[in-house]
PDB file of N, CA and C in Angstrom:
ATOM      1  N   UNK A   1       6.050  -7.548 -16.623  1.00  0.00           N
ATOM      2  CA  UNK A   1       6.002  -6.380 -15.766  1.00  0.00           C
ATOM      3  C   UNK A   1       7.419  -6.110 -15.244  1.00  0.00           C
ATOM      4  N   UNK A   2       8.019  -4.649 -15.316  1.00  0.00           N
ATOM      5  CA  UNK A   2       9.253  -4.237 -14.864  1.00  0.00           C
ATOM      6  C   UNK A   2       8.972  -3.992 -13.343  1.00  0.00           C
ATOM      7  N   UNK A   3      10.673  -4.107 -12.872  1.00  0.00           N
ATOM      8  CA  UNK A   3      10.543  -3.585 -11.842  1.00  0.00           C
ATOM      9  C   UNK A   3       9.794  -2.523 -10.699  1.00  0.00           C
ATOM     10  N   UNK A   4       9.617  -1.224 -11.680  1.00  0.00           N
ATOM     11  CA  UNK A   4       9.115  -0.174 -10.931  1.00  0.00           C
ATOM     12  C   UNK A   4       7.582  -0.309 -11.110  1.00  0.00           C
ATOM     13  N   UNK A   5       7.024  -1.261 -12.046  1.00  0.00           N
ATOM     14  CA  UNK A   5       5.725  -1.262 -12.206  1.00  0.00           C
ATOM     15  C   UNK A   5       5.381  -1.727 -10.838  1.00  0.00           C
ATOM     16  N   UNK A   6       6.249  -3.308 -10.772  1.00  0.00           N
ATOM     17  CA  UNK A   6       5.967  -4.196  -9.466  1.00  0.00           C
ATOM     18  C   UNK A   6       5.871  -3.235  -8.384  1.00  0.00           C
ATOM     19  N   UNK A   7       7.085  -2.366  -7.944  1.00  0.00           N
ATOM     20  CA  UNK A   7       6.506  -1.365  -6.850  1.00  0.00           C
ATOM     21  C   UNK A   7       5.631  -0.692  -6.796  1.00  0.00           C
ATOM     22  N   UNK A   8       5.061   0.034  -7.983  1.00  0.00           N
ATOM     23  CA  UNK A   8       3.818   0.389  -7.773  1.00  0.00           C
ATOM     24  C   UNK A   8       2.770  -0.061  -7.143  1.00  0.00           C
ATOM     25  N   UNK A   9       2.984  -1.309  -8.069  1.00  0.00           N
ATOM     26  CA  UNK A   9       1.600  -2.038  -7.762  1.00  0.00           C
ATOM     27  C   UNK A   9       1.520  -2.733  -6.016  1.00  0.00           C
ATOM     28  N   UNK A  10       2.708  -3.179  -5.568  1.00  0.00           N
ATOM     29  CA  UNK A  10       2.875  -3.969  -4.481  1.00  0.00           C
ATOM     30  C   UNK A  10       2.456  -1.968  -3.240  1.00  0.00           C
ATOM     31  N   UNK A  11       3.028  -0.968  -3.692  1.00  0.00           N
ATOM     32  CA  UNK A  11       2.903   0.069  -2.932  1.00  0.00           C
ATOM     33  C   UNK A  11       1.285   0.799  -3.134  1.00  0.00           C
ATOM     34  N   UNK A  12       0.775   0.371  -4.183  1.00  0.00           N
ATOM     35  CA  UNK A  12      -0.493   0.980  -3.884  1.00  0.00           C
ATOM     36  C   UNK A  12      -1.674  -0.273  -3.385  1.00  0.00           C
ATOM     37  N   UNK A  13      -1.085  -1.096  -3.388  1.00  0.00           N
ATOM     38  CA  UNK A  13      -1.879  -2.412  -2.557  1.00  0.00           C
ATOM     39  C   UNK A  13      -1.448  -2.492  -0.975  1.00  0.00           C
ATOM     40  N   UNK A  14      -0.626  -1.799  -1.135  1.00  0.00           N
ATOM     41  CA  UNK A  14      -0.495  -1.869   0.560  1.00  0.00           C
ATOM     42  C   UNK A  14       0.533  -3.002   0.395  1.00  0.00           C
ATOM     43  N   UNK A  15       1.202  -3.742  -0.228  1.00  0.00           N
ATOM     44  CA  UNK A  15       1.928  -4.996   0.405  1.00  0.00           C
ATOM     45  C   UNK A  15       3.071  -5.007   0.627  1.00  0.00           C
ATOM     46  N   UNK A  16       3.239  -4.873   1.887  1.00  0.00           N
ATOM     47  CA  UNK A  16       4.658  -4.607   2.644  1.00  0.00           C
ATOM     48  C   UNK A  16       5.162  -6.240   2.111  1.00  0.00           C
ATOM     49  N   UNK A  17       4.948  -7.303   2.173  1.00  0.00           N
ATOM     50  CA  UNK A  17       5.347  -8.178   2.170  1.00  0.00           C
ATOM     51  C   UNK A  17       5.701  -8.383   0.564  1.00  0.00           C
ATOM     52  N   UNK A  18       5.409  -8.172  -0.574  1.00  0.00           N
ATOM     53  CA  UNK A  18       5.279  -8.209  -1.752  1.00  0.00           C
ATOM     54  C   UNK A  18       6.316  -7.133  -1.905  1.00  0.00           C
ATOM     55  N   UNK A  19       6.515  -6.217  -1.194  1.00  0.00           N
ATOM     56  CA  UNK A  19       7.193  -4.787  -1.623  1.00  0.00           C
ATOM     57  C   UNK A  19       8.558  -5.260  -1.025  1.00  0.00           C
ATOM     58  N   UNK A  20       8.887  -5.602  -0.357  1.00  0.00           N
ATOM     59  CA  UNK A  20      10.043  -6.272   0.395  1.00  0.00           C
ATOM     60  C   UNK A  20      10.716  -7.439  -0.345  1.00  0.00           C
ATOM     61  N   UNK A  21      10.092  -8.085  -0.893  1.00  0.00           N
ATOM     62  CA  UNK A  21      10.361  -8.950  -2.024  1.00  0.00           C
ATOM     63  C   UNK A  21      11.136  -8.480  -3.291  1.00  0.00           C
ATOM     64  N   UNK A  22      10.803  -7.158  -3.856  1.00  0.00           N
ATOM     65  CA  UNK A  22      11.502  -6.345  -4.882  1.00  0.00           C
ATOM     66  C   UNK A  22      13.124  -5.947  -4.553  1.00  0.00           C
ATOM     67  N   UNK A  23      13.590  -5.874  -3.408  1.00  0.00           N
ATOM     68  CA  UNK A  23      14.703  -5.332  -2.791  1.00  0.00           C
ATOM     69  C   UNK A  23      15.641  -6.624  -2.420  1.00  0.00           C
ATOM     70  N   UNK A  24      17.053  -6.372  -3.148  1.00  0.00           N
ATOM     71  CA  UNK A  24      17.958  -7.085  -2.795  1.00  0.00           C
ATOM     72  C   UNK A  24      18.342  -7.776  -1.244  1.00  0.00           C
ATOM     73  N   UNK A  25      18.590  -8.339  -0.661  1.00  0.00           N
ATOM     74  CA  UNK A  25      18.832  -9.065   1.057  1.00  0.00           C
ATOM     75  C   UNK A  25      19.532  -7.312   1.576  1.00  0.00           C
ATOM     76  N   UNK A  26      20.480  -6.401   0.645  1.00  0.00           N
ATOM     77  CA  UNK A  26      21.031  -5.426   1.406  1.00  0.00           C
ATOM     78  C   UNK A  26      20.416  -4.728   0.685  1.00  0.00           C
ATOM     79  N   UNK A  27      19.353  -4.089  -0.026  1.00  0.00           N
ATOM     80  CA  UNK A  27      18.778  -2.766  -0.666  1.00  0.00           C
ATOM     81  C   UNK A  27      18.349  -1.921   0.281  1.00  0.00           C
ATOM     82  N   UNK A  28      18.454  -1.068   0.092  1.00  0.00           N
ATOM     83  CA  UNK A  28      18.064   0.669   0.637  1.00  0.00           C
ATOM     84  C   UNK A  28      17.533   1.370   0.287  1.00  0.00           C
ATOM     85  N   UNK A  29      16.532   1.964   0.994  1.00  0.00           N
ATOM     86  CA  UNK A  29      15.199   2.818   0.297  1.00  0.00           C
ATOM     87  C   UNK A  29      15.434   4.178   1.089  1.00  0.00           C
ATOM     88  N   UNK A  30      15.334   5.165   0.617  1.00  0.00           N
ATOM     89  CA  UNK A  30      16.102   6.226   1.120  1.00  0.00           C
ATOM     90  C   UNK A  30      14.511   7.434   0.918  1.00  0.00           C
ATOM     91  N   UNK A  31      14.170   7.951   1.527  1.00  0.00           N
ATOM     92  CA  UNK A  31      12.698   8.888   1.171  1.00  0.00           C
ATOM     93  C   UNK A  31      13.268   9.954   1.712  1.00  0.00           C
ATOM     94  N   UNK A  32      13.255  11.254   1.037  1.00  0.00           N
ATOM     95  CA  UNK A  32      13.435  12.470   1.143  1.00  0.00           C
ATOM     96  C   UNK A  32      12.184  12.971   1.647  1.00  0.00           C
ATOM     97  N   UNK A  33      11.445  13.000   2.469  1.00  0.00           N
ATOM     98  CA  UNK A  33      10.600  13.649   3.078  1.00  0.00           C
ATOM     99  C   UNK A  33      10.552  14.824   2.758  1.00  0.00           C
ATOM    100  N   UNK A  34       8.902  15.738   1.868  1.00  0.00           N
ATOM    101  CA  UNK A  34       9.597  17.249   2.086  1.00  0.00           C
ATOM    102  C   UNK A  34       9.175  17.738   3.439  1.00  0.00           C
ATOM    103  N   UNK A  35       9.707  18.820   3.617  1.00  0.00           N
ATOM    104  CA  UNK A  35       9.904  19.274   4.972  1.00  0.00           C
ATOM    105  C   UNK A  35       8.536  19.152   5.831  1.00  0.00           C
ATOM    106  N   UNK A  36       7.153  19.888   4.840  1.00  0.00           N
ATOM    107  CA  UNK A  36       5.853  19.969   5.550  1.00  0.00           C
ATOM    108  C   UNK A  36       5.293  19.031   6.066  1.00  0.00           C
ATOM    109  N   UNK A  37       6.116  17.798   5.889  1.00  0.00           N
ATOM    110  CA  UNK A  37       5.259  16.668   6.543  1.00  0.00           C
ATOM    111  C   UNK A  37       5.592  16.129   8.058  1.00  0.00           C
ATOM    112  N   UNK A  38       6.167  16.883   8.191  1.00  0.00           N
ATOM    113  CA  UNK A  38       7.027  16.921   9.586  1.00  0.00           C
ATOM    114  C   UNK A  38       7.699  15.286  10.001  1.00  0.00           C
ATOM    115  N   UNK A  39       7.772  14.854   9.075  1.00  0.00           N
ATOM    116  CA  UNK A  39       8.590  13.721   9.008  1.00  0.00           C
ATOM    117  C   UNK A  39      10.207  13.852   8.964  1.00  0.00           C
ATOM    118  N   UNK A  40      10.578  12.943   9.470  1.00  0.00           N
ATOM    119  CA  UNK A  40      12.249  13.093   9.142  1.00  0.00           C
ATOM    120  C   UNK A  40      12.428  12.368   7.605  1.00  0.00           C
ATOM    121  N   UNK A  41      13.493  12.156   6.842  1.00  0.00           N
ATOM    122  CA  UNK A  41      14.269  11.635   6.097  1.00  0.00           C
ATOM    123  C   UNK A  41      14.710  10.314   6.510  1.00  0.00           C
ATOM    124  N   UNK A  42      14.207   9.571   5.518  1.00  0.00           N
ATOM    125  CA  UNK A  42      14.125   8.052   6.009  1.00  0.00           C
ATOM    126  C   UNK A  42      15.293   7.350   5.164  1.00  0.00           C
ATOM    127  N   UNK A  43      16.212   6.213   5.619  1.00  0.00           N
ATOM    128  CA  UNK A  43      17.305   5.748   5.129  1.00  0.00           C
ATOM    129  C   UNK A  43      16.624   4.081   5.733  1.00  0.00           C
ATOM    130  N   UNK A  44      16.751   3.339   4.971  1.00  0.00           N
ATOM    131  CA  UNK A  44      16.051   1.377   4.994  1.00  0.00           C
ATOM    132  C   UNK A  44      16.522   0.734   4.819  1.00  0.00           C
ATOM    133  N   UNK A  45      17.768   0.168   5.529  1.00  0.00           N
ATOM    134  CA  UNK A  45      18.299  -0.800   4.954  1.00  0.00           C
ATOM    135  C   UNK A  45      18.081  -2.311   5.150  1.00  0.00           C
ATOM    136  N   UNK A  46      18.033  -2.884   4.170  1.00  0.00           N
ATOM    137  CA  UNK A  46      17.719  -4.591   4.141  1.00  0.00           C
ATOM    138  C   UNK A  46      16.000  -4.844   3.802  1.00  0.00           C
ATOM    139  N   UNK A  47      16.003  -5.733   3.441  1.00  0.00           N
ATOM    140  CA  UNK A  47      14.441  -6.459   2.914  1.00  0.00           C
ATOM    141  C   UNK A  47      14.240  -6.236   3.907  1.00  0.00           C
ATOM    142  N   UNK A  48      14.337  -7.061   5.449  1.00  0.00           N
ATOM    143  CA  UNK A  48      13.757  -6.945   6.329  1.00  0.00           C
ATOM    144  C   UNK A  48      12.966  -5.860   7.017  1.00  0.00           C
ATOM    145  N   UNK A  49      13.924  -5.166   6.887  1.00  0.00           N
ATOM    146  CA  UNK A  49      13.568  -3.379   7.558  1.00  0.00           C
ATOM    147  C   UNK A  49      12.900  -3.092   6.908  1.00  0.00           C
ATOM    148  N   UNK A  50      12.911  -3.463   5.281  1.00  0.00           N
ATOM    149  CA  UNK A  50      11.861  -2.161   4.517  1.00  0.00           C
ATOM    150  C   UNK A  50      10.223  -2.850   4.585  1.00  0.00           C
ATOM    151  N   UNK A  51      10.512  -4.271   4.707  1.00  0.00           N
ATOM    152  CA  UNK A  51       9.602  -5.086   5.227  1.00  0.00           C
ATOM    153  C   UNK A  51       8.667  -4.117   6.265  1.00  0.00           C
ATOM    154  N   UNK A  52       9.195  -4.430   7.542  1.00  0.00           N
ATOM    155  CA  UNK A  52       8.969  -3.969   8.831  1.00  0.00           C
ATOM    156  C   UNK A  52       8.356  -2.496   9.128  1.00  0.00           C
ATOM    157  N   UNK A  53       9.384  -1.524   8.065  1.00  0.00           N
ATOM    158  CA  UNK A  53       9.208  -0.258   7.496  1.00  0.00           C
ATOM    159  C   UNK A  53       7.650  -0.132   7.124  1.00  0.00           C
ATOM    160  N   UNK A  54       7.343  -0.364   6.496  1.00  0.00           N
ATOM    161  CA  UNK A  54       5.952  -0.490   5.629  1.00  0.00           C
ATOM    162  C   UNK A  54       4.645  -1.309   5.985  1.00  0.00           C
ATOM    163  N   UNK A  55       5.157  -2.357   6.698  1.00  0.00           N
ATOM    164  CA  UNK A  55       4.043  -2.896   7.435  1.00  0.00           C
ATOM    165  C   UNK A  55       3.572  -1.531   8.811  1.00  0.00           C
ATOM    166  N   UNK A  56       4.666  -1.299   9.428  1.00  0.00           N
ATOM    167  CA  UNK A  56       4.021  -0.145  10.173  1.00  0.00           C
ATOM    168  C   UNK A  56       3.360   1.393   9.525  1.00  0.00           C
ATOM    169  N   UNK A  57       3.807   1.571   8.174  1.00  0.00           N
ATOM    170  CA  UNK A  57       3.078   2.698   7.642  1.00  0.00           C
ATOM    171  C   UNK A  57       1.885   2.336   7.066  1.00  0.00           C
ATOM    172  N   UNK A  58       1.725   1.385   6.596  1.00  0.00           N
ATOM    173  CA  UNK A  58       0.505   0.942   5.952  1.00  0.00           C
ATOM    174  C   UNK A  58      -0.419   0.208   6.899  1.00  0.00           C
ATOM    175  N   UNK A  59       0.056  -0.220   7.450  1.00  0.00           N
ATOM    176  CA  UNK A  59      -1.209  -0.896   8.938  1.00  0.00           C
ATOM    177  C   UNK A  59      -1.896   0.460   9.278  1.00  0.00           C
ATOM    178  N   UNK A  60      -0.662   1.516   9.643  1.00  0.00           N
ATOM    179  CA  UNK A  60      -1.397   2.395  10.737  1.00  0.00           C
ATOM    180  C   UNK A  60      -2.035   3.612   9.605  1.00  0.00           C
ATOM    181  N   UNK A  61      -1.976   3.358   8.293  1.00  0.00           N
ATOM    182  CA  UNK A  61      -2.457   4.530   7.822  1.00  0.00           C
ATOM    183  C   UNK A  61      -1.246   5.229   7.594  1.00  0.00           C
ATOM    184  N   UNK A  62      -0.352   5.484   7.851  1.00  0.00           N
ATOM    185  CA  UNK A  62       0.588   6.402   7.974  1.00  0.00           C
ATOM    186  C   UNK A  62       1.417   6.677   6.603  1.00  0.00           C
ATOM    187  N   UNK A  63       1.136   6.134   5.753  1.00  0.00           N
ATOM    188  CA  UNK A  63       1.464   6.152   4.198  1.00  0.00           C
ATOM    189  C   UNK A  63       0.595   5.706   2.974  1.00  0.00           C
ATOM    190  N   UNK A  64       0.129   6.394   2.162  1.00  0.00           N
ATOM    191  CA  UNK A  64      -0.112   5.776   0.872  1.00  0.00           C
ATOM    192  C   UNK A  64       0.452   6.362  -0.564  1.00  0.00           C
ATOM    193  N   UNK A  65       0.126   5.768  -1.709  1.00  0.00           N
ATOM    194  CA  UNK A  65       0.376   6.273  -3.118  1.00  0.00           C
ATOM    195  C   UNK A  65      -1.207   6.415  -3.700  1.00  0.00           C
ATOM    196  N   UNK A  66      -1.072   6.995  -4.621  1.00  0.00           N
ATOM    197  CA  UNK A  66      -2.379   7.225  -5.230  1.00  0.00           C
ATOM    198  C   UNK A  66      -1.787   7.641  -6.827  1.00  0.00           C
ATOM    199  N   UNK A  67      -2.493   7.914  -7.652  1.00  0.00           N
ATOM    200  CA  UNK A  67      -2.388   8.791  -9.152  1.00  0.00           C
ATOM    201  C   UNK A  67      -0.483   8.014  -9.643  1.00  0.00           C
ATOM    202  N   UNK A  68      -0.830   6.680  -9.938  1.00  0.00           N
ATOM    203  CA  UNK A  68       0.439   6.642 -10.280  1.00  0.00           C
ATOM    204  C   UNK A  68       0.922   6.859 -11.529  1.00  0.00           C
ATOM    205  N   UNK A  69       1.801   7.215 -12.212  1.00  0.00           N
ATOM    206  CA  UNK A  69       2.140   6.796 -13.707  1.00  0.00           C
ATOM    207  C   UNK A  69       3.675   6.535 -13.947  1.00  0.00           C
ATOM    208  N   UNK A  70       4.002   5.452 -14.370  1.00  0.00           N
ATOM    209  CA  UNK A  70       5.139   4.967 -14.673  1.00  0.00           C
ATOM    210  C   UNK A  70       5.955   6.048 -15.784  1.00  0.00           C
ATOM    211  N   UNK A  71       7.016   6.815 -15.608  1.00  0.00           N
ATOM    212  CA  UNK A  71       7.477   7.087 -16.152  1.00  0.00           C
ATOM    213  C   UNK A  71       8.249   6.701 -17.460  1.00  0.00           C
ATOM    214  N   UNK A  72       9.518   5.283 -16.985  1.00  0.00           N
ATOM    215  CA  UNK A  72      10.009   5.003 -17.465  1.00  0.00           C
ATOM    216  C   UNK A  72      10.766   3.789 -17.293  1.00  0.00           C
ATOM    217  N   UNK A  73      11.720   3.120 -17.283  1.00  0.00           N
ATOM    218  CA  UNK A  73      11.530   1.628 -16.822  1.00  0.00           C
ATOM    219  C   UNK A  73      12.545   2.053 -15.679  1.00  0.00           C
ATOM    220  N   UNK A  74      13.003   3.257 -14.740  1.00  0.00           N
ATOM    221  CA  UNK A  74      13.568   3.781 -13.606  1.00  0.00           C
ATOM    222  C   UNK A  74      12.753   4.213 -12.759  1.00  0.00           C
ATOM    223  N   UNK A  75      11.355   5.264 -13.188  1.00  0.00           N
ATOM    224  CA  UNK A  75      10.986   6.054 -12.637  1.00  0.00           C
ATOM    225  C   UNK A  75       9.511   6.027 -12.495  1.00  0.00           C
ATOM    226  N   UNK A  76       8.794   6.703 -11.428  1.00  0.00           N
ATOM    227  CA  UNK A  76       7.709   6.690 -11.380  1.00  0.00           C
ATOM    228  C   UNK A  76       7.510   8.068 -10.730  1.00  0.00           C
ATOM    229  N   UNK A  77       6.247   8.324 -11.021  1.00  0.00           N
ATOM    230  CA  UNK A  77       5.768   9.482 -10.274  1.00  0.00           C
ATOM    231  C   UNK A  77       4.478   8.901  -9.470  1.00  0.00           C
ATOM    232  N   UNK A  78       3.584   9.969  -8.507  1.00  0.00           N
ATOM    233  CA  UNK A  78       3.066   9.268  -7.601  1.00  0.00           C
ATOM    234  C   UNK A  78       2.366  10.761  -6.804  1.00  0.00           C
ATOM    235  N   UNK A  79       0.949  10.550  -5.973  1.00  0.00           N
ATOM    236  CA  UNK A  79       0.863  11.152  -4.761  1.00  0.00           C
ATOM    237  C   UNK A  79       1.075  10.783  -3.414  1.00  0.00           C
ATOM    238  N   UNK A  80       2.058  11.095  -2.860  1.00  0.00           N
ATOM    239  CA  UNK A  80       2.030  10.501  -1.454  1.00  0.00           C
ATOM    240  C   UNK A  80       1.414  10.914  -0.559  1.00  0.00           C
ATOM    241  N   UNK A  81       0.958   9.886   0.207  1.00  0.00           N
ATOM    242  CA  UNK A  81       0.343  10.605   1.427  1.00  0.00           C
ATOM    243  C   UNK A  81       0.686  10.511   2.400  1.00  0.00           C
ATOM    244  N   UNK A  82       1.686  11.122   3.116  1.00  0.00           N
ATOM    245  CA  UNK A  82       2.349  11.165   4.701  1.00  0.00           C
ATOM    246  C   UNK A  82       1.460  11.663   6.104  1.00  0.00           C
ATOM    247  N   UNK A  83       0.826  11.011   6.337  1.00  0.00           N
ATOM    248  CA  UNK A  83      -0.202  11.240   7.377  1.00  0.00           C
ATOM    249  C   UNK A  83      -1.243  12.155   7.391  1.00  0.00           C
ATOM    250  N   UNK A  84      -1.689  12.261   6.051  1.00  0.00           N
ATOM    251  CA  UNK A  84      -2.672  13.413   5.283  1.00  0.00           C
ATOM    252  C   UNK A  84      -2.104  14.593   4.773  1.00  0.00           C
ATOM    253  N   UNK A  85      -0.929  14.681   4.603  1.00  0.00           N
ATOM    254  CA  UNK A  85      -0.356  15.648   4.138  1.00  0.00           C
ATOM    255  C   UNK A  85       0.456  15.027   2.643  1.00  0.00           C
ATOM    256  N   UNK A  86      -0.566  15.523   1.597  1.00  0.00           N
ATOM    257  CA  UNK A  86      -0.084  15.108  -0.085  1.00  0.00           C
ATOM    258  C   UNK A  86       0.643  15.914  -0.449  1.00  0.00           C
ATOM    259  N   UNK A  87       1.672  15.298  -1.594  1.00  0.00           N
ATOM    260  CA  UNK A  87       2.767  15.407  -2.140  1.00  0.00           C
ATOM    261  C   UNK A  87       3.473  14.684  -3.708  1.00  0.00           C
ATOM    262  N   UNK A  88       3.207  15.260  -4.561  1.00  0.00           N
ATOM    263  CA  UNK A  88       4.067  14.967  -5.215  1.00  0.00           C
ATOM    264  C   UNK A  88       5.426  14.543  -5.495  1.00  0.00           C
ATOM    265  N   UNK A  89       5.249  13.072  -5.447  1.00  0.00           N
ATOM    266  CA  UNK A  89       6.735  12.567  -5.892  1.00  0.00           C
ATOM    267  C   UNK A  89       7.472  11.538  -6.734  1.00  0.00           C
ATOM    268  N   UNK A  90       8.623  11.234  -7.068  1.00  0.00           N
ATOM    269  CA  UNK A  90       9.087   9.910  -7.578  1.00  0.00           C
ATOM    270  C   UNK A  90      10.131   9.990  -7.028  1.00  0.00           C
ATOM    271  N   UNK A  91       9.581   8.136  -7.673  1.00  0.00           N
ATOM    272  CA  UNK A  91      10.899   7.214  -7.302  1.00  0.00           C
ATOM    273  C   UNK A  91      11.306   6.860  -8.420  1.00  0.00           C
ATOM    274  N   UNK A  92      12.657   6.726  -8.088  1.00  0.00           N
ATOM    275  CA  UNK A  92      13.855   6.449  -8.911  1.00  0.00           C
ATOM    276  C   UNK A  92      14.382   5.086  -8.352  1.00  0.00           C
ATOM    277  N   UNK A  93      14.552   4.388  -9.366  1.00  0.00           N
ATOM    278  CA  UNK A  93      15.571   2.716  -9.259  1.00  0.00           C
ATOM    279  C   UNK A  93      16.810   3.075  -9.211  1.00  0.00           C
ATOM    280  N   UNK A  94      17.957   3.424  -8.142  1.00  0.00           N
ATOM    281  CA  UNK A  94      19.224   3.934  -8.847  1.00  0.00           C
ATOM    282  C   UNK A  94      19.884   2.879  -9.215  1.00  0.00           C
ATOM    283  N   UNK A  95      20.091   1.548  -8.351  1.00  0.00           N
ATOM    284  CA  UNK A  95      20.431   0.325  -8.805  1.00  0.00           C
ATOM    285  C   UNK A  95      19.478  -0.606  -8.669  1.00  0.00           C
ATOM    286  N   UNK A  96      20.433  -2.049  -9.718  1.00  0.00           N
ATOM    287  CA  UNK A  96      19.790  -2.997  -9.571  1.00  0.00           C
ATOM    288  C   UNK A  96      20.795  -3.962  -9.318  1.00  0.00           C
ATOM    289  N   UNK A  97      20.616  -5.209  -8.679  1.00  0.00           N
ATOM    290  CA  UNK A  97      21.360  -6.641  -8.874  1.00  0.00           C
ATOM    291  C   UNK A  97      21.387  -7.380 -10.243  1.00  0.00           C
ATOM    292  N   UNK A  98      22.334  -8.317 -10.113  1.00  0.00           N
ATOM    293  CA  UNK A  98      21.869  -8.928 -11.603  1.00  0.00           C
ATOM    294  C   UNK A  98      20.539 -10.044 -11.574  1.00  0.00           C
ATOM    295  N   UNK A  99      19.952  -9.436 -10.546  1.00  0.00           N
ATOM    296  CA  UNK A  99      19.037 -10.716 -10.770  1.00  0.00           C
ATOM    297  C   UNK A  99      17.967  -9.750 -10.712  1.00  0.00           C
ATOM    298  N   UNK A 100      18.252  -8.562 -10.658  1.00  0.00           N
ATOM    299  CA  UNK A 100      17.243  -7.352 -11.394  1.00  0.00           C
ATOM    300  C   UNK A 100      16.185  -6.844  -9.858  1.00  0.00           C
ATOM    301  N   UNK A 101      17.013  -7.339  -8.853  1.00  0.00           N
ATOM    302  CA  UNK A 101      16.476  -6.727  -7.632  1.00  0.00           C
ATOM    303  C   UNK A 101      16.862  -5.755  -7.367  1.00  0.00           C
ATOM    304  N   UNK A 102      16.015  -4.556  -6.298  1.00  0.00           N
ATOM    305  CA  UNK A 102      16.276  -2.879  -6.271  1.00  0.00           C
ATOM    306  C   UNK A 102      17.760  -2.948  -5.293  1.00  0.00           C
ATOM    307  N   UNK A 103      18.814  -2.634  -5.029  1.00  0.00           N
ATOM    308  CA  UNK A 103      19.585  -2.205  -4.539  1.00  0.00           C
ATOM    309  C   UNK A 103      19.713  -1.136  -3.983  1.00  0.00           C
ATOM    310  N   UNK A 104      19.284   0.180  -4.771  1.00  0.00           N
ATOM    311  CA  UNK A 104      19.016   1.305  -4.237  1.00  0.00           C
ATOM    312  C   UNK A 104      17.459   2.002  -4.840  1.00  0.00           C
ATOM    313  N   UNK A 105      16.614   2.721  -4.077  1.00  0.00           N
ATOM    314  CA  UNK A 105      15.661   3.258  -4.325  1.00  0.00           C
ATOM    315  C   UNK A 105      15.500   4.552  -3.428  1.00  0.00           C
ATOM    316  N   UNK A 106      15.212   5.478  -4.259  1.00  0.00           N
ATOM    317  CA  UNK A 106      14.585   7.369  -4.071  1.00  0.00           C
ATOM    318  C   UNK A 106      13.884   7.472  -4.223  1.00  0.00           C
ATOM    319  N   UNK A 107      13.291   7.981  -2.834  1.00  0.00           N
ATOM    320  CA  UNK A 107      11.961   8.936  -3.339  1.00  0.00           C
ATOM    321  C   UNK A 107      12.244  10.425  -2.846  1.00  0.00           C
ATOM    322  N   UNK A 108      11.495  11.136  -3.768  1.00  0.00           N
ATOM    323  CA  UNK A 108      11.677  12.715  -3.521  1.00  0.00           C
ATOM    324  C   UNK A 108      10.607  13.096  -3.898  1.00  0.00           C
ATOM    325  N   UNK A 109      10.646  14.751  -3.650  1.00  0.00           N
ATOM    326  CA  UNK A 109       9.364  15.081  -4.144  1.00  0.00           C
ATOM    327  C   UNK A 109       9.781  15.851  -5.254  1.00  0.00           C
ATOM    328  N   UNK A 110       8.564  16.132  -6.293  1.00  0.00           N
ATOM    329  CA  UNK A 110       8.808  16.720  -7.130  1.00  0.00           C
ATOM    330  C   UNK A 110       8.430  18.343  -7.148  1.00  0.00           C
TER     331      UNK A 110
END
C-alpha cells in the first residue's frame, strides 16, 4: 500500500493517530477550504499538530471523507465534509522524505 492509499484509509477511519503517523516530525498539511464552508484556510505544521488537528475534527464531527478514489500514486480525490457542507476535493503529496513520509500535503477543491 502507497502512501496516499494509507491516508485514505487512516482519513476515512477517522484515525488521527494513524494519520499523523504518515507525516514527517516537520510535515505540513495545508487545506484550501472553499469559501462556502465558512472555514478559514488551514496551514499544520508537525505530526503533532496534524495529530491534534484531526483528533478535534473527527471527535467532534467536524470533518469527514467519503467516495474515495485514488488517483495516482500523488493524488486522490474525495468528498469532504466540513461541518455538513460537501465538497469535492484532492489531495496532492507534494513531497516526500526519503523514508517516504508526507512532507508536504494539499487539499483543494476541485
Amino acid at each position: 500500500m502507497n502512501i496516499i492509499q494509507k491516508y485514505i484509509e487512516t482519513m476515512e477511519n477517522r484515525d488521527y493517530e494513524g494519520l499523523a503517523e504518515l507525516f514527517d516530525c516537520d510535515g505540513t498539511l495545508v487545506d484550501h477550504c472553499p469559501k462556502g464552508t465558512l472555514q478559514p484556510e488551514y496551514h499544520v505544521y508537525g505530526k503533532e499538530a496534524i495529530n491534534m488537528f484531526f483528533r478535534n475534527k473527527f471527535t467532534f464531527g467536524k470533518f469527514s471523507i467519503s467516495e474515495p478514489e485514488i488517483i495516482d500514486e500523488r493524488h486522490a480525490k474525495f468528498v469532504a465534509n466540513y461541518s455538513g457542507y460537501m465538497v469535492m476535493a484532492i489531495a496532492t503529496i507534494r513531497y516526500t522524505n526519503e523514508e517516504g513520509l508526507i512532507q508536504k500535503l494539499s487539499v483543494r477543491p476541485k
